[in-house]
PDB file of N, CA and C in Angstrom:
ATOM      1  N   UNK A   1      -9.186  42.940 143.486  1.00  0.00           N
ATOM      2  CA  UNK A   1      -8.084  43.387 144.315  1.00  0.00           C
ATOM      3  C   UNK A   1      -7.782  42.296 145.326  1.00  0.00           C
ATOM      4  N   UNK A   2      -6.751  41.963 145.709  1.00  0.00           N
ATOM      5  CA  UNK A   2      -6.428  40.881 146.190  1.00  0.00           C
ATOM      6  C   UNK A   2      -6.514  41.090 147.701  1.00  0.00           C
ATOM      7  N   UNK A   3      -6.607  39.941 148.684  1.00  0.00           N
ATOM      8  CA  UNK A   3      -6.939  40.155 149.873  1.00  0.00           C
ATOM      9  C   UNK A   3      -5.387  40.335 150.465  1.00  0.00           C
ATOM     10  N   UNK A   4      -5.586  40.427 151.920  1.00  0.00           N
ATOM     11  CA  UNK A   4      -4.866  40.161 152.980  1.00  0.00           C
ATOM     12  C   UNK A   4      -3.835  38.640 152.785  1.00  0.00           C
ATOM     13  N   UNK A   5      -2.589  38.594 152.525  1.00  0.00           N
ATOM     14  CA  UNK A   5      -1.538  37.247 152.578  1.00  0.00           C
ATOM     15  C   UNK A   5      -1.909  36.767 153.556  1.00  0.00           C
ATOM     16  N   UNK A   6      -1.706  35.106 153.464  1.00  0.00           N
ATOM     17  CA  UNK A   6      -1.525  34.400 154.569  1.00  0.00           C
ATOM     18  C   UNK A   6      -0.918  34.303 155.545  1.00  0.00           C
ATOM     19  N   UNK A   7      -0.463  34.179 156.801  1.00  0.00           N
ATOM     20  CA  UNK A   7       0.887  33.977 157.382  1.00  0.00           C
ATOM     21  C   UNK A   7       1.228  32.948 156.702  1.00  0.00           C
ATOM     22  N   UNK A   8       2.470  33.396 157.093  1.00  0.00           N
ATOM     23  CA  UNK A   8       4.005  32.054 156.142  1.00  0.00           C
ATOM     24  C   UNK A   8       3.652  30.467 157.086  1.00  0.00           C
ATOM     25  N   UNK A   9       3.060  30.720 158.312  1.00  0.00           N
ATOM     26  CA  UNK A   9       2.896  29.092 158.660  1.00  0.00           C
ATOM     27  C   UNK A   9       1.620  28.803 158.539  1.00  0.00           C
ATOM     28  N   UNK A  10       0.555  29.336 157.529  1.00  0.00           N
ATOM     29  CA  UNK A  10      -0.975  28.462 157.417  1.00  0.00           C
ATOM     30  C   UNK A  10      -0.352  28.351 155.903  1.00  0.00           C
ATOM     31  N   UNK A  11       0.551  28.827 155.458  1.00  0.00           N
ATOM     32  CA  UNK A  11       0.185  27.739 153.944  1.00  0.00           C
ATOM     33  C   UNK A  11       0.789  26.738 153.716  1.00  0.00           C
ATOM     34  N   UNK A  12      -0.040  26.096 153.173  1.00  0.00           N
ATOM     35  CA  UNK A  12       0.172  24.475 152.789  1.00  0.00           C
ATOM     36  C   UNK A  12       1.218  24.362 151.890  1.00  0.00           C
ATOM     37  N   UNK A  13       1.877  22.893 152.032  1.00  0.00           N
ATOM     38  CA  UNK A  13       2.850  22.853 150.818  1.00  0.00           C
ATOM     39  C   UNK A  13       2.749  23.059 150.018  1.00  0.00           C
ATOM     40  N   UNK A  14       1.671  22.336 148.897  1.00  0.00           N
ATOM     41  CA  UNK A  14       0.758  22.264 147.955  1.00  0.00           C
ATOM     42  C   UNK A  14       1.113  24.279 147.487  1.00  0.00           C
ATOM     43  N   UNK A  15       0.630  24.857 148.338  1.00  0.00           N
ATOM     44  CA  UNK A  15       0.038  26.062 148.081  1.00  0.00           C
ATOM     45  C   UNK A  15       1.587  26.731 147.185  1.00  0.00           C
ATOM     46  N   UNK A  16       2.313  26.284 148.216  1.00  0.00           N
ATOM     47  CA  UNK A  16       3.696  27.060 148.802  1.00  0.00           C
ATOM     48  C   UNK A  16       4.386  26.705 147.139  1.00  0.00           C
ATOM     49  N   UNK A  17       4.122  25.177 146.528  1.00  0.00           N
ATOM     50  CA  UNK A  17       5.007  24.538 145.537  1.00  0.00           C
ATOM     51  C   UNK A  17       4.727  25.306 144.344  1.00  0.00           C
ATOM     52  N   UNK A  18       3.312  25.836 144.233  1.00  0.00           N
ATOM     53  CA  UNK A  18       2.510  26.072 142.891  1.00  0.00           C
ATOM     54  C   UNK A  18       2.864  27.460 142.914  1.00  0.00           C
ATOM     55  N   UNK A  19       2.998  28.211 144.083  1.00  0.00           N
ATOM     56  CA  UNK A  19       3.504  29.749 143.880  1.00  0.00           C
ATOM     57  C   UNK A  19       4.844  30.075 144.326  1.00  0.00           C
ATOM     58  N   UNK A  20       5.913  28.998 144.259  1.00  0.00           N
ATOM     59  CA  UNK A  20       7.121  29.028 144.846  1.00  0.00           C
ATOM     60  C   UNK A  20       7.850  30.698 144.743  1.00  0.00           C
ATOM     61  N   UNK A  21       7.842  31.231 143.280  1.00  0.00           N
ATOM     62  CA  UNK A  21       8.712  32.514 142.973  1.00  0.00           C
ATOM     63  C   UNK A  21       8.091  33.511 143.921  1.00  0.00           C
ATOM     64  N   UNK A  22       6.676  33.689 143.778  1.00  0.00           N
ATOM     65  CA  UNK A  22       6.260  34.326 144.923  1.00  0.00           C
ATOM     66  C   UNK A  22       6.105  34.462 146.802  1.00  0.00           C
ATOM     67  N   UNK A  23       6.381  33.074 146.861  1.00  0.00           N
ATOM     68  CA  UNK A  23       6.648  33.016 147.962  1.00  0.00           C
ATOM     69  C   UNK A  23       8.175  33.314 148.807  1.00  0.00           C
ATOM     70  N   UNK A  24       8.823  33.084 147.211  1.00  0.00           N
ATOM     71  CA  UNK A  24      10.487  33.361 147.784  1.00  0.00           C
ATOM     72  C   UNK A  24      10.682  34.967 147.779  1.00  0.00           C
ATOM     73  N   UNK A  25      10.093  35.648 147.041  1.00  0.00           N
ATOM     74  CA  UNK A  25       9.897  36.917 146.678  1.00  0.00           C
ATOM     75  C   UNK A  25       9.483  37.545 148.167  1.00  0.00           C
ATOM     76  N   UNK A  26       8.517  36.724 148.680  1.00  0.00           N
ATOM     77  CA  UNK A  26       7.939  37.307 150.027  1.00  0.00           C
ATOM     78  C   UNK A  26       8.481  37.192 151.137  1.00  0.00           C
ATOM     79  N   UNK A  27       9.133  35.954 151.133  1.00  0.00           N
ATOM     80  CA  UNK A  27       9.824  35.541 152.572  1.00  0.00           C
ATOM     81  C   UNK A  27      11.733  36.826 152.545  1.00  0.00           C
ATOM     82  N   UNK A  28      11.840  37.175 151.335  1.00  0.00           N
ATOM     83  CA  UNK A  28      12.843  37.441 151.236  1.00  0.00           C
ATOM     84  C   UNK A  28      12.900  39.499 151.761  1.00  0.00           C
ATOM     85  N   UNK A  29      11.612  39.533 151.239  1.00  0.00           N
ATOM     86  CA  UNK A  29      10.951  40.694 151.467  1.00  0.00           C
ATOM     87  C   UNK A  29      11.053  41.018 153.002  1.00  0.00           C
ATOM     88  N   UNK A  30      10.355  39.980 153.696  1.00  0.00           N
ATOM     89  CA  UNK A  30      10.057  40.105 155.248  1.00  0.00           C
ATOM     90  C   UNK A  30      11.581  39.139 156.253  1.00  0.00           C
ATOM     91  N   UNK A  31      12.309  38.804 155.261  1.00  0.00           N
ATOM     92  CA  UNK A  31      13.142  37.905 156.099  1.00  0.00           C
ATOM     93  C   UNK A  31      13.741  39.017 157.019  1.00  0.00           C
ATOM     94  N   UNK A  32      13.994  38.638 158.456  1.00  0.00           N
ATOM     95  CA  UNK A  32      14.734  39.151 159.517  1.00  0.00           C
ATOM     96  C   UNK A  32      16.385  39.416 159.179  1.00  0.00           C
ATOM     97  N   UNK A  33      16.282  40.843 159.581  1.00  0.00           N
ATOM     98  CA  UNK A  33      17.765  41.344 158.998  1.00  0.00           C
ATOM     99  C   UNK A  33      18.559  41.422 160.822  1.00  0.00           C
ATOM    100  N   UNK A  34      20.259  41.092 160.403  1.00  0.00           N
ATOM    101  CA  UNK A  34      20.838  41.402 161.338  1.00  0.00           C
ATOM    102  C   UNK A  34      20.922  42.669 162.225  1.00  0.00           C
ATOM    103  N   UNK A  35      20.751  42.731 163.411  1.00  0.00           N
ATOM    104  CA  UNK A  35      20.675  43.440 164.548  1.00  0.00           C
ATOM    105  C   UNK A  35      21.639  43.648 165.179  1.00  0.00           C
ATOM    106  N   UNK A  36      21.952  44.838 165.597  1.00  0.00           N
ATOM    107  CA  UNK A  36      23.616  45.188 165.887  1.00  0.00           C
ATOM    108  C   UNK A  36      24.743  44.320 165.692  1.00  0.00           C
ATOM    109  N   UNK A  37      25.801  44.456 166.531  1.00  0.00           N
ATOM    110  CA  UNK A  37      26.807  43.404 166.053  1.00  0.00           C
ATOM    111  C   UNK A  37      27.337  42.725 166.876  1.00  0.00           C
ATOM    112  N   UNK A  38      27.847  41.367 166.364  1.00  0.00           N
ATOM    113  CA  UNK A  38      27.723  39.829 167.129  1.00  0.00           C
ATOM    114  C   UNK A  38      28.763  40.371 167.886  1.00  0.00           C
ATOM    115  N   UNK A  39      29.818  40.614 167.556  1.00  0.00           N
ATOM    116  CA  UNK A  39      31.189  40.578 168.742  1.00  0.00           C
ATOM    117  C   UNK A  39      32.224  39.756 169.181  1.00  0.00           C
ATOM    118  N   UNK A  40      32.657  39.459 170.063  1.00  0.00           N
ATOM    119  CA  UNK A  40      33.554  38.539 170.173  1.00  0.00           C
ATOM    120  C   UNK A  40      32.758  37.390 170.685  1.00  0.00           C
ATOM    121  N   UNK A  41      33.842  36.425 171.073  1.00  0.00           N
ATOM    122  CA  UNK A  41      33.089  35.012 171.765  1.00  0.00           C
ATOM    123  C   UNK A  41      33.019  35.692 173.149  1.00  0.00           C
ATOM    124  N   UNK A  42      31.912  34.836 173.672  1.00  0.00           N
ATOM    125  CA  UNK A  42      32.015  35.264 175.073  1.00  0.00           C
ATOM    126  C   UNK A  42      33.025  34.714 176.149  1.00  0.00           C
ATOM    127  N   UNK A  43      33.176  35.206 177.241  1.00  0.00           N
ATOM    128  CA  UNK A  43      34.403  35.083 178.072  1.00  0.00           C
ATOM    129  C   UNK A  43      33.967  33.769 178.287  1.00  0.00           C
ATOM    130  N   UNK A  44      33.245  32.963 178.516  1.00  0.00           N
ATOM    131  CA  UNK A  44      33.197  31.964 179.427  1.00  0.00           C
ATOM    132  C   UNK A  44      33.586  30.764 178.547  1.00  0.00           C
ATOM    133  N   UNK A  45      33.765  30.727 177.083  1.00  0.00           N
ATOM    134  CA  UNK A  45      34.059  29.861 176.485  1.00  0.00           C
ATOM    135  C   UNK A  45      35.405  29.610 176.018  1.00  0.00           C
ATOM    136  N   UNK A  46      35.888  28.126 176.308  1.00  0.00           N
ATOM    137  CA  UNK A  46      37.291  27.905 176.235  1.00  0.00           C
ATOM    138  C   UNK A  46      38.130  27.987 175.231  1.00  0.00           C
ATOM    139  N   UNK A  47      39.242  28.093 174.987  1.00  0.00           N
ATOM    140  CA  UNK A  47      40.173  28.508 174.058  1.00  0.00           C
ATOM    141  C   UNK A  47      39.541  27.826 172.664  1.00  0.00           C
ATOM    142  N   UNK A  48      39.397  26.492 172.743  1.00  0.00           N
ATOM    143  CA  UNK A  48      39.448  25.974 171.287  1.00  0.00           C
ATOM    144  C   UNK A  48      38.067  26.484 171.199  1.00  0.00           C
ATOM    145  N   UNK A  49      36.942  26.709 171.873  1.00  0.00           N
ATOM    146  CA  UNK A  49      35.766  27.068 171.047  1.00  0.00           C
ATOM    147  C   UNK A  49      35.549  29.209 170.923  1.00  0.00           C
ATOM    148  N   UNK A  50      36.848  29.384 171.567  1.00  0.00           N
ATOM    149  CA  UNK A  50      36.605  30.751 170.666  1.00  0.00           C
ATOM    150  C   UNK A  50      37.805  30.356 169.410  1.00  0.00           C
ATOM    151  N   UNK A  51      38.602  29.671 168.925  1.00  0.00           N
ATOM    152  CA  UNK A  51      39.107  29.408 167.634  1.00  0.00           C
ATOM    153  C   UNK A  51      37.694  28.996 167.022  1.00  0.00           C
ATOM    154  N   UNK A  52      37.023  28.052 167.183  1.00  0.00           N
ATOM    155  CA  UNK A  52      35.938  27.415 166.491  1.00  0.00           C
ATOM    156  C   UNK A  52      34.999  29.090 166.223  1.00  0.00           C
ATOM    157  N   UNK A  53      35.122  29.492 166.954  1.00  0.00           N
ATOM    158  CA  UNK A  53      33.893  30.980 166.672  1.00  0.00           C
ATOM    159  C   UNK A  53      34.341  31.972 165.712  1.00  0.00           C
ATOM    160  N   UNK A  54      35.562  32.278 165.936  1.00  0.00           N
ATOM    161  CA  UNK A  54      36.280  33.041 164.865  1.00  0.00           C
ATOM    162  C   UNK A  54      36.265  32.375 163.194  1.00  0.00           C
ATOM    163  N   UNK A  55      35.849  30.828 163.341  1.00  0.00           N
ATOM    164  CA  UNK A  55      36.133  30.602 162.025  1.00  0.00           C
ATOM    165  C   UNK A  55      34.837  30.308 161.532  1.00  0.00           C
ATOM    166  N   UNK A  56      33.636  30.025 162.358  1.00  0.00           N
ATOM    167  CA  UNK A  56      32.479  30.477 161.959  1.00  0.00           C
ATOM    168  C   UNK A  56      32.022  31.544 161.216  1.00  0.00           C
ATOM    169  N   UNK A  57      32.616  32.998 161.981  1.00  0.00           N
ATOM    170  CA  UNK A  57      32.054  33.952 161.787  1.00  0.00           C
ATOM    171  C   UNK A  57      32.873  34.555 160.543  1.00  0.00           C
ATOM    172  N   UNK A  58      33.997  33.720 160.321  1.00  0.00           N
ATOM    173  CA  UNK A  58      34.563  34.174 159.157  1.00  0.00           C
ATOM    174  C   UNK A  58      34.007  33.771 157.871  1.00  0.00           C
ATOM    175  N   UNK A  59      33.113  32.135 158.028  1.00  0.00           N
ATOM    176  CA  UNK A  59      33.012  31.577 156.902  1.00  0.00           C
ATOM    177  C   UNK A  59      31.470  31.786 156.474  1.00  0.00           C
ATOM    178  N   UNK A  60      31.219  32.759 157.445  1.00  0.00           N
ATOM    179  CA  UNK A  60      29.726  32.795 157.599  1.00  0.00           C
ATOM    180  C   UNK A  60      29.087  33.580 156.387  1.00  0.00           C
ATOM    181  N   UNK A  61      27.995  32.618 155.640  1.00  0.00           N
ATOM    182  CA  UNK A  61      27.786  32.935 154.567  1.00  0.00           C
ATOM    183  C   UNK A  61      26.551  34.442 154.353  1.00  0.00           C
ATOM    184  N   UNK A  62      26.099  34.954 155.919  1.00  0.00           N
ATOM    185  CA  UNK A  62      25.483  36.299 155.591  1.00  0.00           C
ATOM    186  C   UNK A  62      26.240  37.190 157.049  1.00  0.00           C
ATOM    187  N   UNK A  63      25.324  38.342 157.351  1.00  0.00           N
ATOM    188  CA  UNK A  63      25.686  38.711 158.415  1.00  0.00           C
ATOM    189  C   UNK A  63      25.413  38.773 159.530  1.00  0.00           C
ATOM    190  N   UNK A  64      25.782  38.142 160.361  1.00  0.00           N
ATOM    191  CA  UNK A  64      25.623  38.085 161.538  1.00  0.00           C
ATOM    192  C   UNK A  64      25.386  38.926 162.418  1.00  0.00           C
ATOM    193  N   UNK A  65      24.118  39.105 163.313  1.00  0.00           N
ATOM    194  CA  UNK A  65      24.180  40.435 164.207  1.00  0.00           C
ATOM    195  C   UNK A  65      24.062  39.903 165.151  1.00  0.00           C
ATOM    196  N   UNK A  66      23.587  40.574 166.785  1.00  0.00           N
ATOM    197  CA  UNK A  66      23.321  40.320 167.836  1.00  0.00           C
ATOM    198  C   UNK A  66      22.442  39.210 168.222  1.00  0.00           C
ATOM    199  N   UNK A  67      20.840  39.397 167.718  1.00  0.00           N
ATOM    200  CA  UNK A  67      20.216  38.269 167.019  1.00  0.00           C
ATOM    201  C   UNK A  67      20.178  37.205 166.985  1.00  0.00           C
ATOM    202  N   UNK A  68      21.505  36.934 166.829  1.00  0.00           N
ATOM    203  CA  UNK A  68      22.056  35.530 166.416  1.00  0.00           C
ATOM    204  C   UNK A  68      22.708  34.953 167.365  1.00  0.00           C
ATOM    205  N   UNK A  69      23.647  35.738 167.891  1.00  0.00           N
ATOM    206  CA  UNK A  69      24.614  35.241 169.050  1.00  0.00           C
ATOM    207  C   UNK A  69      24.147  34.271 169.727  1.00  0.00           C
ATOM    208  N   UNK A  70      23.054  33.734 170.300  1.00  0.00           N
ATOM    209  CA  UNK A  70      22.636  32.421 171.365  1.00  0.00           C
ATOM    210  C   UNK A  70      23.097  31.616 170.555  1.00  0.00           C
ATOM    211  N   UNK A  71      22.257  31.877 169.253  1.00  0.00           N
ATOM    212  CA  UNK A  71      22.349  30.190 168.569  1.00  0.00           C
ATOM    213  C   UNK A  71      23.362  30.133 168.025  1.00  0.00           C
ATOM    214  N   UNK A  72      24.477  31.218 167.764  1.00  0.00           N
ATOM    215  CA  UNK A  72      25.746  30.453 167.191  1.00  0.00           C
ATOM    216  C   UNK A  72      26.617  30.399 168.570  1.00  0.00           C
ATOM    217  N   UNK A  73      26.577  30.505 169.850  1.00  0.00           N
ATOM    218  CA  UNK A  73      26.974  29.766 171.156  1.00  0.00           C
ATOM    219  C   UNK A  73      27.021  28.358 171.069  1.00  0.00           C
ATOM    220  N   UNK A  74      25.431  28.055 170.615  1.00  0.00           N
ATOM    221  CA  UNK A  74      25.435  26.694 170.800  1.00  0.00           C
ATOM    222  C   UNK A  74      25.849  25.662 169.387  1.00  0.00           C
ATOM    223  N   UNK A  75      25.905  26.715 168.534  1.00  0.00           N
ATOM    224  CA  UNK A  75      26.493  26.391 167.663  1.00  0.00           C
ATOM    225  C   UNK A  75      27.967  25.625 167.713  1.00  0.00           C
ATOM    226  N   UNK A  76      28.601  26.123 168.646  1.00  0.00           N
ATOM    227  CA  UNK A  76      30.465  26.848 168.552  1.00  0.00           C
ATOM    228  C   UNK A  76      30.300  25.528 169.590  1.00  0.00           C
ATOM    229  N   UNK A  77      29.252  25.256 170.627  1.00  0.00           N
ATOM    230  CA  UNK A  77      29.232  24.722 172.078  1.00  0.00           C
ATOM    231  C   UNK A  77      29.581  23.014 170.961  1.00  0.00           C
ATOM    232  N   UNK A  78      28.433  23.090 170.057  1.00  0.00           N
ATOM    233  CA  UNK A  78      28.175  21.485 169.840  1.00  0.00           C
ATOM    234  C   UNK A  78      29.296  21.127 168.897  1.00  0.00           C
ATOM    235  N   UNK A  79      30.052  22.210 168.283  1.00  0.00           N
ATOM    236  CA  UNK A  79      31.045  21.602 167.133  1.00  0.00           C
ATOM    237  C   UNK A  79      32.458  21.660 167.932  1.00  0.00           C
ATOM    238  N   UNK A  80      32.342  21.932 168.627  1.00  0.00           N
ATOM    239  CA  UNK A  80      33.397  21.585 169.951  1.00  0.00           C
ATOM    240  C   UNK A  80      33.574  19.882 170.493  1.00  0.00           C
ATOM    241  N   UNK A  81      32.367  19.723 170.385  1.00  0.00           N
ATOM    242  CA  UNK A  81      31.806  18.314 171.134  1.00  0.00           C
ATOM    243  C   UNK A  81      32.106  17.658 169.726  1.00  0.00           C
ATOM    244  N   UNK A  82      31.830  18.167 168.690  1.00  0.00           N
ATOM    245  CA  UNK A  82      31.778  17.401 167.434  1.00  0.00           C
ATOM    246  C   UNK A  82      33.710  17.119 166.974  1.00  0.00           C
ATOM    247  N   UNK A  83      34.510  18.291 167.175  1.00  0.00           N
ATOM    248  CA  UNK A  83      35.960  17.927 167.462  1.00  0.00           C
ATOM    249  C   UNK A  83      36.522  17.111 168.106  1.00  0.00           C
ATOM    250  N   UNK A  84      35.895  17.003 169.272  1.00  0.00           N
ATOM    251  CA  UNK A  84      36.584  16.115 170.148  1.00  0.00           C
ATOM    252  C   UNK A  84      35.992  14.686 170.320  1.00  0.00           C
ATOM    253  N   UNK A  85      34.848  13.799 169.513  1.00  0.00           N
ATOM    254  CA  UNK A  85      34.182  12.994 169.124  1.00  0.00           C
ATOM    255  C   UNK A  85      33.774  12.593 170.292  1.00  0.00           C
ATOM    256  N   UNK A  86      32.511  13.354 171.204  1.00  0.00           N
ATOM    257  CA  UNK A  86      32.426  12.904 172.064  1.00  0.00           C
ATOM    258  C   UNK A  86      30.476  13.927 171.913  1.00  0.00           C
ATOM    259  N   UNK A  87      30.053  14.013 171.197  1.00  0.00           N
ATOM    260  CA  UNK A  87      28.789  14.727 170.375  1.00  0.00           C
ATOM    261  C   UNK A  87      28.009  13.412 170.317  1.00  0.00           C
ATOM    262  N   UNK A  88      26.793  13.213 170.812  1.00  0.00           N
ATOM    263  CA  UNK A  88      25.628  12.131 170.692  1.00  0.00           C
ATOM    264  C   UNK A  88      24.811  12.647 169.389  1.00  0.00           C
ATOM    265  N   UNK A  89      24.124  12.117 168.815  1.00  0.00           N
ATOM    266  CA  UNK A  89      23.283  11.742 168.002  1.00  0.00           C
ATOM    267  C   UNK A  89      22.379  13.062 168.056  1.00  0.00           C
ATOM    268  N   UNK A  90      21.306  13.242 168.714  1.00  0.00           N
ATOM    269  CA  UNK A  90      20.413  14.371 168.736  1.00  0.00           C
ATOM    270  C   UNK A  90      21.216  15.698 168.878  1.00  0.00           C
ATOM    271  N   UNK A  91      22.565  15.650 169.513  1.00  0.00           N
ATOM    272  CA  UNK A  91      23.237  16.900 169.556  1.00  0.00           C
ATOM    273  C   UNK A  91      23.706  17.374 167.894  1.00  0.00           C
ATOM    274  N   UNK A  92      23.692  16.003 167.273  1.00  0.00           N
ATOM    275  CA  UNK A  92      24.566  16.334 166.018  1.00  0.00           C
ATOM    276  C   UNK A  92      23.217  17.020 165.317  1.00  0.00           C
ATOM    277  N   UNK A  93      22.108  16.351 165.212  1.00  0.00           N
ATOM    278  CA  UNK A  93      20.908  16.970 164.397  1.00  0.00           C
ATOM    279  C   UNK A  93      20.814  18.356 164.694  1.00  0.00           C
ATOM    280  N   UNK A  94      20.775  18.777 166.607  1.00  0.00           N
ATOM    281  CA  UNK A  94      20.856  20.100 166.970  1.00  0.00           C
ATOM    282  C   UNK A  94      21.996  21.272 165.907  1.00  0.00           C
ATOM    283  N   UNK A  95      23.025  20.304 165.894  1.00  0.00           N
ATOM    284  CA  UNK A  95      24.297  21.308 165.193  1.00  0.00           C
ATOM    285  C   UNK A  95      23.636  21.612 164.105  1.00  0.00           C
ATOM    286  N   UNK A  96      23.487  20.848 163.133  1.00  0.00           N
ATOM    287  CA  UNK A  96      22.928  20.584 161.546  1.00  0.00           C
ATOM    288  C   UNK A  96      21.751  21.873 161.639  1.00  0.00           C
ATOM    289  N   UNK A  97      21.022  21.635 162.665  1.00  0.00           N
ATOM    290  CA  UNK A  97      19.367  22.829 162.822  1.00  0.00           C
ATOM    291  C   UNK A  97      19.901  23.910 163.254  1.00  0.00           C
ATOM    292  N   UNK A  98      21.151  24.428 163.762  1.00  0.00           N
ATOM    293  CA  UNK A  98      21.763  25.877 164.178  1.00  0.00           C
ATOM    294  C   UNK A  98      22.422  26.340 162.649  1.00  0.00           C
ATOM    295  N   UNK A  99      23.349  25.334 162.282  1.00  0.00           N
ATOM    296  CA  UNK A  99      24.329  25.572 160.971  1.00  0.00           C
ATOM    297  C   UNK A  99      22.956  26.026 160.041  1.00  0.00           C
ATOM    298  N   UNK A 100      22.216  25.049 159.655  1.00  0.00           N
ATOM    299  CA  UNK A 100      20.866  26.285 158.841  1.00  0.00           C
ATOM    300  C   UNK A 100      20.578  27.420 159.020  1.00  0.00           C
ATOM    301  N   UNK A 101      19.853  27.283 160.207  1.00  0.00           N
ATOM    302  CA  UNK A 101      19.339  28.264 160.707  1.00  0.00           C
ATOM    303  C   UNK A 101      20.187  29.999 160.551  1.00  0.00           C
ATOM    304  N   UNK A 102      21.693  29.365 160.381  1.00  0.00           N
ATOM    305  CA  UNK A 102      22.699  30.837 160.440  1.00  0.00           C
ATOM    306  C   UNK A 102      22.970  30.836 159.610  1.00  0.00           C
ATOM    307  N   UNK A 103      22.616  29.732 158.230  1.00  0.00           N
ATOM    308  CA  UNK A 103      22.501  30.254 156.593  1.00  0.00           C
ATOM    309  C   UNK A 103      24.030  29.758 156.206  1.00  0.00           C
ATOM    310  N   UNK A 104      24.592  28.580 156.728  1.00  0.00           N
ATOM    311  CA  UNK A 104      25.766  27.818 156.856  1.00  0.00           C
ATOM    312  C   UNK A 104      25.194  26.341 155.695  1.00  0.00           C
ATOM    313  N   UNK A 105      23.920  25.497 155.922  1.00  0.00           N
ATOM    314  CA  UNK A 105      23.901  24.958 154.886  1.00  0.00           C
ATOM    315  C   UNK A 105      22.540  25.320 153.676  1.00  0.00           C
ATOM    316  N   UNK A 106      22.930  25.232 152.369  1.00  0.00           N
ATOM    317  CA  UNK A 106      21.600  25.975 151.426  1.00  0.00           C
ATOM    318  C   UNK A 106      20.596  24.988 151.785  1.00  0.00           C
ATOM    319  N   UNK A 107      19.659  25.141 151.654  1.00  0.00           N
ATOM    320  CA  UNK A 107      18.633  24.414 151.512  1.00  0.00           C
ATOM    321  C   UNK A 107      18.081  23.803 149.949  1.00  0.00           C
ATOM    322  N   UNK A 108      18.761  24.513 149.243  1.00  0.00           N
ATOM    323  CA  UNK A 108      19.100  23.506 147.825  1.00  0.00           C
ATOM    324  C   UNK A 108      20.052  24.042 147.194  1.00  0.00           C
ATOM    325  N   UNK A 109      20.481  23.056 147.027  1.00  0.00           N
ATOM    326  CA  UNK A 109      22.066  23.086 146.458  1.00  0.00           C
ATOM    327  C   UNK A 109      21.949  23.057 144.960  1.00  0.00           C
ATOM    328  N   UNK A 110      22.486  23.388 144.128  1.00  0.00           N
ATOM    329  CA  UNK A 110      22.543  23.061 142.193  1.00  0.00           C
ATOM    330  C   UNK A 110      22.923  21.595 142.772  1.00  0.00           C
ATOM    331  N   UNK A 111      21.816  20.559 141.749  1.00  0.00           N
ATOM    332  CA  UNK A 111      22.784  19.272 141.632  1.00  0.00           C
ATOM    333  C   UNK A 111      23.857  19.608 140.440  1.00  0.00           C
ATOM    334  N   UNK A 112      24.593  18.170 140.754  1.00  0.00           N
ATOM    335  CA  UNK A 112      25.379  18.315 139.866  1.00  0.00           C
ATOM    336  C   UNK A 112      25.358  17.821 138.312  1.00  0.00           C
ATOM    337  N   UNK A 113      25.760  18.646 137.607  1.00  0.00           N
ATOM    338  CA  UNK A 113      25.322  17.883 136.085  1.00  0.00           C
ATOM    339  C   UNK A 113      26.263  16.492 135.754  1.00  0.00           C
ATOM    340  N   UNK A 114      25.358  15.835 134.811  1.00  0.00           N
ATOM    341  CA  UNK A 114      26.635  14.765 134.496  1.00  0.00           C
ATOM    342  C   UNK A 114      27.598  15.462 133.603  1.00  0.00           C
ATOM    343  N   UNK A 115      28.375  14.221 133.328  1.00  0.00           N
ATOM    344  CA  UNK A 115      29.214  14.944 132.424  1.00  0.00           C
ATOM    345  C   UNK A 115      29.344  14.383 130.951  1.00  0.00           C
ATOM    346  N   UNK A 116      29.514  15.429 130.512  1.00  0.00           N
ATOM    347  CA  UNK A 116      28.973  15.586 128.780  1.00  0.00           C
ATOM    348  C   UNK A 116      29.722  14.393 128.205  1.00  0.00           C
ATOM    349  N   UNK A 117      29.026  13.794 127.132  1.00  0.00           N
ATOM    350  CA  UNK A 117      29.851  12.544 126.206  1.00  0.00           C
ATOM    351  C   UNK A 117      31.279  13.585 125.618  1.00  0.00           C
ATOM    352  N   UNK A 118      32.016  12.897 125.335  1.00  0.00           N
ATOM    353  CA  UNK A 118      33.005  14.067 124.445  1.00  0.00           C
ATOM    354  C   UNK A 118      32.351  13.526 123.030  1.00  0.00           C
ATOM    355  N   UNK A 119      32.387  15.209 122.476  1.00  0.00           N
ATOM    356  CA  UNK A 119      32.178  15.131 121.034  1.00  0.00           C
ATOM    357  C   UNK A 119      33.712  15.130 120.342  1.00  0.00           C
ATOM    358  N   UNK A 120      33.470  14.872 119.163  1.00  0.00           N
ATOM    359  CA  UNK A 120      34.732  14.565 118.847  1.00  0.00           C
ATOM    360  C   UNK A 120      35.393  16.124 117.759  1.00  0.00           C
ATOM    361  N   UNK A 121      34.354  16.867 117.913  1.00  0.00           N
ATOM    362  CA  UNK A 121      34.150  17.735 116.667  1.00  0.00           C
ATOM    363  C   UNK A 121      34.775  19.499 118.144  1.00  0.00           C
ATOM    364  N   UNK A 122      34.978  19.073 119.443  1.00  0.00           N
ATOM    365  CA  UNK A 122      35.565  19.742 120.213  1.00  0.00           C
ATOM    366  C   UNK A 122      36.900  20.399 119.932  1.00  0.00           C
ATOM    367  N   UNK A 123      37.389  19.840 119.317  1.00  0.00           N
ATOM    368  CA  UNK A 123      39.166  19.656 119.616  1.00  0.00           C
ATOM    369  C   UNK A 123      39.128  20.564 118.449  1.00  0.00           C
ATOM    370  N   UNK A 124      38.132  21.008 117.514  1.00  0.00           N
ATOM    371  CA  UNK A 124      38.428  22.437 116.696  1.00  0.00           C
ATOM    372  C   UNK A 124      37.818  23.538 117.255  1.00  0.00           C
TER     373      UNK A 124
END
């Protein structure tokens, strides 16, 4: 009979690579679900970054709850800075680590296949 799971931060890569289906199985199991609801932008933020928030939350690839709201602030805060090209270097990595984090970029993407020789035996 099997013991007690690990926590998700003592296992090793190694561990993590060799039982990947199960581990996705688990994290997906326990992943944190949205908590009431996000709402509008907050008052204190200026016109173009409640446009920038509205189109976040439109393109937003799960659901967003309460939860979330800080980090897509600073989300909305840094792609503001990122519009107006005036965003430093560590702010941009910050954006990139919020946009994950709110399930904006996959963490693996399908590559892309090449593309097939043409057969010539197609065209029937």
């Amino acid at each position: 009979m099997p013991g007690t799971p690990k926590p998700v931060s003592q296992i090793t890569s190694d561990s993590a690579n060799h039982n990947r289906t199960r581990m996705e199985t688990r994290l997906q199991k326990y992943a944190t679900k949205p908590r009431g609801r996000l709402g509008q932008a907050p008052a204190w933020m200026t016109d173009a970054e409640r446009k920038i928030w509205k189109q976040l939350v439109k393109a937003a690839p799960a659901v967003l709850g309460s939860n979330d709201r800080t980090l897509l602030e600073i989300a909305v805060t840094l792609k503001a800075k990122l519009e107006d090209h005036k965003i430093s270097t560590p702010e941009l990595g910050t954006l990139i680590a919020c946009l994950k984090s709110l399930g904006f970029v996959p963490v693996d993407r399908p590559a892309l296949e090449p593309p097939k020789a043409a057969d010539p035996l197609d065209r029937f």
